[in-house]
PDB file of N, CA and C in Angstrom:
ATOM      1  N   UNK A   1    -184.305 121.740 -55.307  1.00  0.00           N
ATOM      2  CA  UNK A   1    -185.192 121.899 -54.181  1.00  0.00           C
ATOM      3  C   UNK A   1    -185.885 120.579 -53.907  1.00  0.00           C
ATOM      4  N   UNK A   2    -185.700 120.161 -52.834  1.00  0.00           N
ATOM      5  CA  UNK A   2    -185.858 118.651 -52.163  1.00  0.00           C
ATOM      6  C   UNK A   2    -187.170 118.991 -51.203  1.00  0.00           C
ATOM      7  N   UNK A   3    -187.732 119.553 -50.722  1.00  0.00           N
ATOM      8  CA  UNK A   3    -188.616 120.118 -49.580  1.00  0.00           C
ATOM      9  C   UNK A   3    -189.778 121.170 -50.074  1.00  0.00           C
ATOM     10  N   UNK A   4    -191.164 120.581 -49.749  1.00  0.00           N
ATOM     11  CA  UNK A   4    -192.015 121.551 -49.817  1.00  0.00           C
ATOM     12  C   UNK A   4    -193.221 121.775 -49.037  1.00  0.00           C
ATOM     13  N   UNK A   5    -193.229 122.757 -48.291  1.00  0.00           N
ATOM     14  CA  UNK A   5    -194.054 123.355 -47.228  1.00  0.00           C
ATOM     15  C   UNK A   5    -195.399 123.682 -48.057  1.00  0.00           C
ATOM     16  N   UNK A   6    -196.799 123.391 -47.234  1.00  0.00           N
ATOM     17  CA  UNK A   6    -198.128 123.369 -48.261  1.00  0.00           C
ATOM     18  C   UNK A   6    -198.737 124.444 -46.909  1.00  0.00           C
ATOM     19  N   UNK A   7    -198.993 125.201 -47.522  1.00  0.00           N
ATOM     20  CA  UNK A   7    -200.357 125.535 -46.632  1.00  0.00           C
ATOM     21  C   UNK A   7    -201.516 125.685 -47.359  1.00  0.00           C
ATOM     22  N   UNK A   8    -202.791 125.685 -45.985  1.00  0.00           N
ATOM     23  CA  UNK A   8    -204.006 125.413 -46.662  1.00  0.00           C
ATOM     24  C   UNK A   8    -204.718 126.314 -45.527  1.00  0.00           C
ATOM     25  N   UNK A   9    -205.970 126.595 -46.479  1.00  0.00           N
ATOM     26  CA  UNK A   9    -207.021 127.538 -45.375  1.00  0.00           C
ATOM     27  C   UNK A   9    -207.747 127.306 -46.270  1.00  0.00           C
ATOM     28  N   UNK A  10    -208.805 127.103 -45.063  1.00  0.00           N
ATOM     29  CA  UNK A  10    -210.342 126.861 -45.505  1.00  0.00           C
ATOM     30  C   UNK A  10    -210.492 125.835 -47.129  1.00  0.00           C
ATOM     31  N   UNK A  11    -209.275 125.081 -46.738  1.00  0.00           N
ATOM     32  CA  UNK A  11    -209.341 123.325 -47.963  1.00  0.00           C
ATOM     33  C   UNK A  11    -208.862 124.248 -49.168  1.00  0.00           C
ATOM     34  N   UNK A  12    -208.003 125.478 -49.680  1.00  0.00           N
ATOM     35  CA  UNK A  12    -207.478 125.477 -50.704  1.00  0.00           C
ATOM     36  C   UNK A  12    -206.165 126.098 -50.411  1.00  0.00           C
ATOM     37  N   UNK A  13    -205.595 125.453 -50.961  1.00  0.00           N
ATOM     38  CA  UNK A  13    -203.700 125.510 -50.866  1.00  0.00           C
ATOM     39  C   UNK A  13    -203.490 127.839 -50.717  1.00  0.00           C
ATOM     40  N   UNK A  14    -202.850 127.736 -49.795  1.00  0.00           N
ATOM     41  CA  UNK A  14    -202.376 128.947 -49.367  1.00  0.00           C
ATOM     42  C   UNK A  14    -200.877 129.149 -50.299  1.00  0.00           C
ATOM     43  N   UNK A  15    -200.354 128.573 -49.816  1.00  0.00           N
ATOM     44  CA  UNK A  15    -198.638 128.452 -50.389  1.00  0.00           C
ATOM     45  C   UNK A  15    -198.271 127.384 -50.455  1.00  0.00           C
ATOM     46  N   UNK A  16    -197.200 127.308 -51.819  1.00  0.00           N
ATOM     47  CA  UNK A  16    -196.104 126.181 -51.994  1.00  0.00           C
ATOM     48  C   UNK A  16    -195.035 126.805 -52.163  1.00  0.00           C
ATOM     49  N   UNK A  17    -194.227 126.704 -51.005  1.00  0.00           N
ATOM     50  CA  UNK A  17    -192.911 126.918 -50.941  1.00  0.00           C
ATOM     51  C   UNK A  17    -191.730 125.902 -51.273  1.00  0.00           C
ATOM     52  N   UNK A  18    -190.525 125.822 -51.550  1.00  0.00           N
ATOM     53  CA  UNK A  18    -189.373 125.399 -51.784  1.00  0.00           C
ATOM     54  C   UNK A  18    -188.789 125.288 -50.971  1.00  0.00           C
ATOM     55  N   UNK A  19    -187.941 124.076 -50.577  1.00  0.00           N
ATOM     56  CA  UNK A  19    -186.629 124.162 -49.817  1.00  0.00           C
ATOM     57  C   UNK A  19    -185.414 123.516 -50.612  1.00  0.00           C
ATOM     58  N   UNK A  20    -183.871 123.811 -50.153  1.00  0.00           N
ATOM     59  CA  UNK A  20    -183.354 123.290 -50.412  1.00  0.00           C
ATOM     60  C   UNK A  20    -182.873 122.141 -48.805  1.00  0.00           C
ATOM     61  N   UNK A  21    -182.605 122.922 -47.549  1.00  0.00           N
ATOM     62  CA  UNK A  21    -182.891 122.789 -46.789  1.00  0.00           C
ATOM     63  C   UNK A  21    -184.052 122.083 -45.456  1.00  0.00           C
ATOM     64  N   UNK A  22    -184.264 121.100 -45.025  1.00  0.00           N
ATOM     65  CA  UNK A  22    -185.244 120.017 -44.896  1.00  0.00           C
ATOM     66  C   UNK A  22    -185.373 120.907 -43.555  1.00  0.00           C
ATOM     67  N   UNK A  23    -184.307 121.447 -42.233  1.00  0.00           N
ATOM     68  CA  UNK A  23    -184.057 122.123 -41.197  1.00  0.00           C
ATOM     69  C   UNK A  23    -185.597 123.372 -41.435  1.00  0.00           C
ATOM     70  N   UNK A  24    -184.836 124.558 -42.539  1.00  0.00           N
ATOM     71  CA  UNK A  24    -185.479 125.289 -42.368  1.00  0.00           C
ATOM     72  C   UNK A  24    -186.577 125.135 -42.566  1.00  0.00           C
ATOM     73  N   UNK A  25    -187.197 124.169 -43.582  1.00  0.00           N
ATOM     74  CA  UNK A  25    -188.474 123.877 -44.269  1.00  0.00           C
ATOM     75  C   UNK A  25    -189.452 123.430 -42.813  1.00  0.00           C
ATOM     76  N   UNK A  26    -188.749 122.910 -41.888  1.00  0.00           N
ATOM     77  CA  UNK A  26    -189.451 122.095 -40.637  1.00  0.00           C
ATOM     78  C   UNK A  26    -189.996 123.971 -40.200  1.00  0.00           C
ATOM     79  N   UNK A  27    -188.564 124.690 -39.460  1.00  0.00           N
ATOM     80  CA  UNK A  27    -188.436 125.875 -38.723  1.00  0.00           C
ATOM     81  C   UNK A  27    -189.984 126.878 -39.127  1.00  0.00           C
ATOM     82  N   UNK A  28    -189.957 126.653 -40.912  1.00  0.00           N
ATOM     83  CA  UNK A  28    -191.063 127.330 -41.462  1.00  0.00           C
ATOM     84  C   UNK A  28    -192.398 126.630 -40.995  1.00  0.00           C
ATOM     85  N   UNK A  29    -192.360 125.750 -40.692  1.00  0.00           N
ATOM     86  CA  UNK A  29    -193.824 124.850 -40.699  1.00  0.00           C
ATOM     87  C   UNK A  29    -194.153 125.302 -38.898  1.00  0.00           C
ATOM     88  N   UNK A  30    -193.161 125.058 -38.370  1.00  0.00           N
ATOM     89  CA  UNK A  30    -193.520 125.697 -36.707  1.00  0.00           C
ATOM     90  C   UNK A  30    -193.713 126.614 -36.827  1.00  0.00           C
ATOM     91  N   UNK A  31    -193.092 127.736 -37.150  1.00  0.00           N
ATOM     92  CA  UNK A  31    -193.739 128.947 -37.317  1.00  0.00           C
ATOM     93  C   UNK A  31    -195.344 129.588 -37.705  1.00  0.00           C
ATOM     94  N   UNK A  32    -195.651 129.009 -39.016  1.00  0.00           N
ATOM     95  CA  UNK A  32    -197.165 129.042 -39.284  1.00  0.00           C
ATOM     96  C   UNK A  32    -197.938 128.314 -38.371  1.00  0.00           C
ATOM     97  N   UNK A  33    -198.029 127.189 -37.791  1.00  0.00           N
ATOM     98  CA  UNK A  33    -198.376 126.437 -36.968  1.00  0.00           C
ATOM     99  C   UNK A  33    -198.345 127.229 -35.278  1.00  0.00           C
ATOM    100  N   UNK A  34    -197.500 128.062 -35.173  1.00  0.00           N
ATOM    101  CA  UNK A  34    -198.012 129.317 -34.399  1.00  0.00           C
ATOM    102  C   UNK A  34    -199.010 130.370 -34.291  1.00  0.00           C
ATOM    103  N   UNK A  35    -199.348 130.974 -36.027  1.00  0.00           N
ATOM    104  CA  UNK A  35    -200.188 131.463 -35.940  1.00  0.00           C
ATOM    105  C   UNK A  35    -201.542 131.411 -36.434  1.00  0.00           C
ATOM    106  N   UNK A  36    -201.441 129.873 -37.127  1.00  0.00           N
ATOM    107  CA  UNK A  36    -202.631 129.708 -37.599  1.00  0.00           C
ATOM    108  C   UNK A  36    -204.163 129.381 -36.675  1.00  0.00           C
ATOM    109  N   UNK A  37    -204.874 129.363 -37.842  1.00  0.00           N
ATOM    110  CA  UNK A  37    -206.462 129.285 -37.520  1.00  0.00           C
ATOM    111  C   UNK A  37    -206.230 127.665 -37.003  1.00  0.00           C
ATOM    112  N   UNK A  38    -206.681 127.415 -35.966  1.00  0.00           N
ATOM    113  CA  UNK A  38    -206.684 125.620 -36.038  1.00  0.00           C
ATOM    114  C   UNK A  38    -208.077 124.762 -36.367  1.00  0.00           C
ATOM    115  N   UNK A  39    -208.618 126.014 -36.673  1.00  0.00           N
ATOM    116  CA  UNK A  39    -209.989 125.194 -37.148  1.00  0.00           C
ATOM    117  C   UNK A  39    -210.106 125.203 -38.809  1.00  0.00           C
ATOM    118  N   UNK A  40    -209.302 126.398 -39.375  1.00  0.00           N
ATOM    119  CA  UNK A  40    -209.625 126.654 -40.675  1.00  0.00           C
ATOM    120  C   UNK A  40    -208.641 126.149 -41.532  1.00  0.00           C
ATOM    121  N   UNK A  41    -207.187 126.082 -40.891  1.00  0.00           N
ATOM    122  CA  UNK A  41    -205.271 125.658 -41.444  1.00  0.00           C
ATOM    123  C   UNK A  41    -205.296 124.893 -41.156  1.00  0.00           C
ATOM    124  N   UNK A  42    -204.315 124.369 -42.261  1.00  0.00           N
ATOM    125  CA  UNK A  42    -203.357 123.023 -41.807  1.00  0.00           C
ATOM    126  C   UNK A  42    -202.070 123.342 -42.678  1.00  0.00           C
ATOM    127  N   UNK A  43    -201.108 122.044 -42.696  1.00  0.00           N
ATOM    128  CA  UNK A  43    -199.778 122.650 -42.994  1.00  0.00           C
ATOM    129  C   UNK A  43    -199.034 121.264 -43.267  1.00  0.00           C
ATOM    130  N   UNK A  44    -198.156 120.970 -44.012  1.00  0.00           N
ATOM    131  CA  UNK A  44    -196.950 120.035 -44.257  1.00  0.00           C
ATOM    132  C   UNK A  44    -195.900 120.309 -44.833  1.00  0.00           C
ATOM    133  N   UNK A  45    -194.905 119.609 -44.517  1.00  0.00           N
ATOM    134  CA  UNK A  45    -193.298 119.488 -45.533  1.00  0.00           C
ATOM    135  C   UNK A  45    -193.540 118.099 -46.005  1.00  0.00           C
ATOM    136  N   UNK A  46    -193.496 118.139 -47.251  1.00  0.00           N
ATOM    137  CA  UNK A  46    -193.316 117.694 -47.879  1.00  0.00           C
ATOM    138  C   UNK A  46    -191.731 116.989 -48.569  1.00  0.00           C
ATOM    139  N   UNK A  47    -191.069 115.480 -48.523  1.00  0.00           N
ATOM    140  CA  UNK A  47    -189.908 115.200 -49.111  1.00  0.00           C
ATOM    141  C   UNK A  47    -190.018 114.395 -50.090  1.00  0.00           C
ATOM    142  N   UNK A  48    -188.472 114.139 -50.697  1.00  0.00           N
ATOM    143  CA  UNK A  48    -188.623 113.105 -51.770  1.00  0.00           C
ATOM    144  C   UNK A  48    -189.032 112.366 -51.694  1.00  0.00           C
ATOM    145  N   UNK A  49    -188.939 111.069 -50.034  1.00  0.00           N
ATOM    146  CA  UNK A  49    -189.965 110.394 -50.016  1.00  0.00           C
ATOM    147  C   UNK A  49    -191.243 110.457 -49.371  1.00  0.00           C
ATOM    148  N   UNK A  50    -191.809 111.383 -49.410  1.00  0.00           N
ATOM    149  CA  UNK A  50    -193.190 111.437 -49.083  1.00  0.00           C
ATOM    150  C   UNK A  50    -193.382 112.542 -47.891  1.00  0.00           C
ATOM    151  N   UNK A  51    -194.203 112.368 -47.138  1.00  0.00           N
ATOM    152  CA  UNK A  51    -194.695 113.584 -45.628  1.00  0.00           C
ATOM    153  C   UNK A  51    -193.081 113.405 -44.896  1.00  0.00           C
ATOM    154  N   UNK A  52    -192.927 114.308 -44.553  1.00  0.00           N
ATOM    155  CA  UNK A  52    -192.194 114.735 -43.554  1.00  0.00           C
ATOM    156  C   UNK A  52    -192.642 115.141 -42.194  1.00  0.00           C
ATOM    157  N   UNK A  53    -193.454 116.280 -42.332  1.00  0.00           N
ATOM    158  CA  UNK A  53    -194.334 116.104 -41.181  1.00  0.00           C
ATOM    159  C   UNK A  53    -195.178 117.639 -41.236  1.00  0.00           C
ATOM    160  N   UNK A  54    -196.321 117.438 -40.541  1.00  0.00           N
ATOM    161  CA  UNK A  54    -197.460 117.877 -40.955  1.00  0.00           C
ATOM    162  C   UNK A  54    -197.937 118.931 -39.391  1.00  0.00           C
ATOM    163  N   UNK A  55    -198.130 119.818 -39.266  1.00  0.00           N
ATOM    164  CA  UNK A  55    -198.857 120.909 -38.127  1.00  0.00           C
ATOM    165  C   UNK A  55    -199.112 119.819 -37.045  1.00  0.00           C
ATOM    166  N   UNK A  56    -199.690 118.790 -36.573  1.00  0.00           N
ATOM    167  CA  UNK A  56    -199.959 118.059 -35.875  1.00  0.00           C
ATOM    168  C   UNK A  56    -199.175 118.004 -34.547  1.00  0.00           C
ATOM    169  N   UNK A  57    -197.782 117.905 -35.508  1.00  0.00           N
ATOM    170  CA  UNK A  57    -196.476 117.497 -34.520  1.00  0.00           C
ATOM    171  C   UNK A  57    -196.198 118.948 -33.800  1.00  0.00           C
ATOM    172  N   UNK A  58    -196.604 119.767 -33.883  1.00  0.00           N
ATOM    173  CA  UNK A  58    -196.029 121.704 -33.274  1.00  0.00           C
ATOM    174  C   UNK A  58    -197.747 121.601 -32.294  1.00  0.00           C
ATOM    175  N   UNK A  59    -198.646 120.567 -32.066  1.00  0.00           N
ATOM    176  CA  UNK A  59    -199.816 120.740 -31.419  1.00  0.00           C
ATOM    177  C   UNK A  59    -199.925 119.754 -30.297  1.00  0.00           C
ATOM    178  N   UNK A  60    -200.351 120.022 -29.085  1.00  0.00           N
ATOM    179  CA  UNK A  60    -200.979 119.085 -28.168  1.00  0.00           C
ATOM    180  C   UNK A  60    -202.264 118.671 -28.019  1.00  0.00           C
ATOM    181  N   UNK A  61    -202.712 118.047 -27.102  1.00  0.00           N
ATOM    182  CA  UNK A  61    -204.107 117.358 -26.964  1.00  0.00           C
ATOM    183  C   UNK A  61    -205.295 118.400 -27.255  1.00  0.00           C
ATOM    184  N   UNK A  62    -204.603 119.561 -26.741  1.00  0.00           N
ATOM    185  CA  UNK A  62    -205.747 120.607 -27.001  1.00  0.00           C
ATOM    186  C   UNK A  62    -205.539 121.613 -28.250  1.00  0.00           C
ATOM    187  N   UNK A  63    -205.149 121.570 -28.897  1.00  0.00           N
ATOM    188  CA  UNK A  63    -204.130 122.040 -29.979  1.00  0.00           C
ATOM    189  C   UNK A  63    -203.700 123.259 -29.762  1.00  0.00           C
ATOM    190  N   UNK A  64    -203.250 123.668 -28.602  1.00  0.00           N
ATOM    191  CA  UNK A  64    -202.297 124.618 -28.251  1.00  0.00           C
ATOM    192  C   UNK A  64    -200.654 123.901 -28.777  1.00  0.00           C
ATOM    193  N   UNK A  65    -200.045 125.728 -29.355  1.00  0.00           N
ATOM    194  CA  UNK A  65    -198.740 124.875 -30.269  1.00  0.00           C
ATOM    195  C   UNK A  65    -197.632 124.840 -28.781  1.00  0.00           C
ATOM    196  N   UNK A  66    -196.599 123.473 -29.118  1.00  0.00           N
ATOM    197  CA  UNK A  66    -195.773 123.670 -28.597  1.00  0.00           C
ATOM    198  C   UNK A  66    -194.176 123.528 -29.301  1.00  0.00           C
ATOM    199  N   UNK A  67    -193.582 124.482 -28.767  1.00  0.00           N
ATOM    200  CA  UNK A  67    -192.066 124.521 -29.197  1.00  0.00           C
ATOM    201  C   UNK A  67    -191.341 123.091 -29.692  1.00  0.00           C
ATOM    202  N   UNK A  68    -191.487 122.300 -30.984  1.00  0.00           N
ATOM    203  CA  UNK A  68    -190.988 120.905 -30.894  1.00  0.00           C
ATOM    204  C   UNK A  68    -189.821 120.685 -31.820  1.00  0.00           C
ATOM    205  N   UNK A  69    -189.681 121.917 -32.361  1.00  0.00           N
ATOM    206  CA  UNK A  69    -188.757 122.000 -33.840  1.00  0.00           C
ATOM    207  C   UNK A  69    -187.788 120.792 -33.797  1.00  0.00           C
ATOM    208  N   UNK A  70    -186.976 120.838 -32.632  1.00  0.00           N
ATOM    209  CA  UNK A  70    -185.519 120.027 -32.037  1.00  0.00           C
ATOM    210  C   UNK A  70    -186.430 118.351 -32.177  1.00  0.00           C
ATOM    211  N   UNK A  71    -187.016 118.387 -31.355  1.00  0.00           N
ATOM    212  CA  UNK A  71    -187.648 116.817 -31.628  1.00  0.00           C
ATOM    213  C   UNK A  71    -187.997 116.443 -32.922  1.00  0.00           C
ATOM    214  N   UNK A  72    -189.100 117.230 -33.535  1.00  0.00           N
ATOM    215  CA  UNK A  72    -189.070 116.923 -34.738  1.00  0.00           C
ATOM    216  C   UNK A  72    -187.739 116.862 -35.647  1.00  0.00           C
ATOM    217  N   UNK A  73    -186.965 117.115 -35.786  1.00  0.00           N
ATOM    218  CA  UNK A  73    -185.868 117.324 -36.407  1.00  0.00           C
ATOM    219  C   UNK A  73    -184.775 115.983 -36.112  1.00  0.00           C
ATOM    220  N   UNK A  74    -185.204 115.221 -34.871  1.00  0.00           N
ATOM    221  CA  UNK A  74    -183.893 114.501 -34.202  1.00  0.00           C
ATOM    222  C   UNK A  74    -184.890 113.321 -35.048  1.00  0.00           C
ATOM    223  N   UNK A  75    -185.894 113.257 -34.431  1.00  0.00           N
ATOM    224  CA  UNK A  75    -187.260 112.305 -35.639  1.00  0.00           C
ATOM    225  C   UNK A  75    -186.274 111.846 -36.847  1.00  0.00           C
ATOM    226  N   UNK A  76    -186.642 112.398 -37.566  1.00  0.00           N
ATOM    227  CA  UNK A  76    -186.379 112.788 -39.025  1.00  0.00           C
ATOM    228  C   UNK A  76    -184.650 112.471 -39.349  1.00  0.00           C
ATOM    229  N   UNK A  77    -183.927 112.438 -38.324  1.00  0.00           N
ATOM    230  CA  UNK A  77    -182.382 112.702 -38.803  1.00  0.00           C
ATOM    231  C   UNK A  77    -182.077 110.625 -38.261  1.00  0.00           C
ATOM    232  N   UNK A  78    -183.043 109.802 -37.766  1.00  0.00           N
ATOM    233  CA  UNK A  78    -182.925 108.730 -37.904  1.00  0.00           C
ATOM    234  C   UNK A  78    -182.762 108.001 -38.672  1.00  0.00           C
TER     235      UNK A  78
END
């Protein structure tokens, strides 16, 4: 397992999940990043070398989420 998704609420770790998969590990992070608190959550994948990418990238100026999975993903496959 190469990939790990963190969540956090209210500053103490929610879940540490596993991936073997870097795809789904992203798919999982948009997802929570849908329904989270944006004042209280936050969220990352985690890789071998370091952040992958973090709730930020699934948010706009106003932190309404938007659909970015594909971008993020084309990111990352550079």
């Amino acid at each position: 397992m190469s990939y790990v998704l963190i969540t956090v609420t209210g500053g103490i770790i929610g879940e540490a999940i596993f991936y073997d998969d870097e795809s789904i590990a992203i798919q999982d992070l948009a997802e929570f990043v849908k329904n989270m608190n944006y004042e209280d959550d936050d969220a990352a994948v985690y890789g071998p070398e370091g952040l992958v990418a973090n709730a930020k990238v699934f948010l706009d100026e106003n932190d309404e989420y938007i659909d970015n999975v594909q971008g993020v993903l084309s990111k990352i496959a550079r």
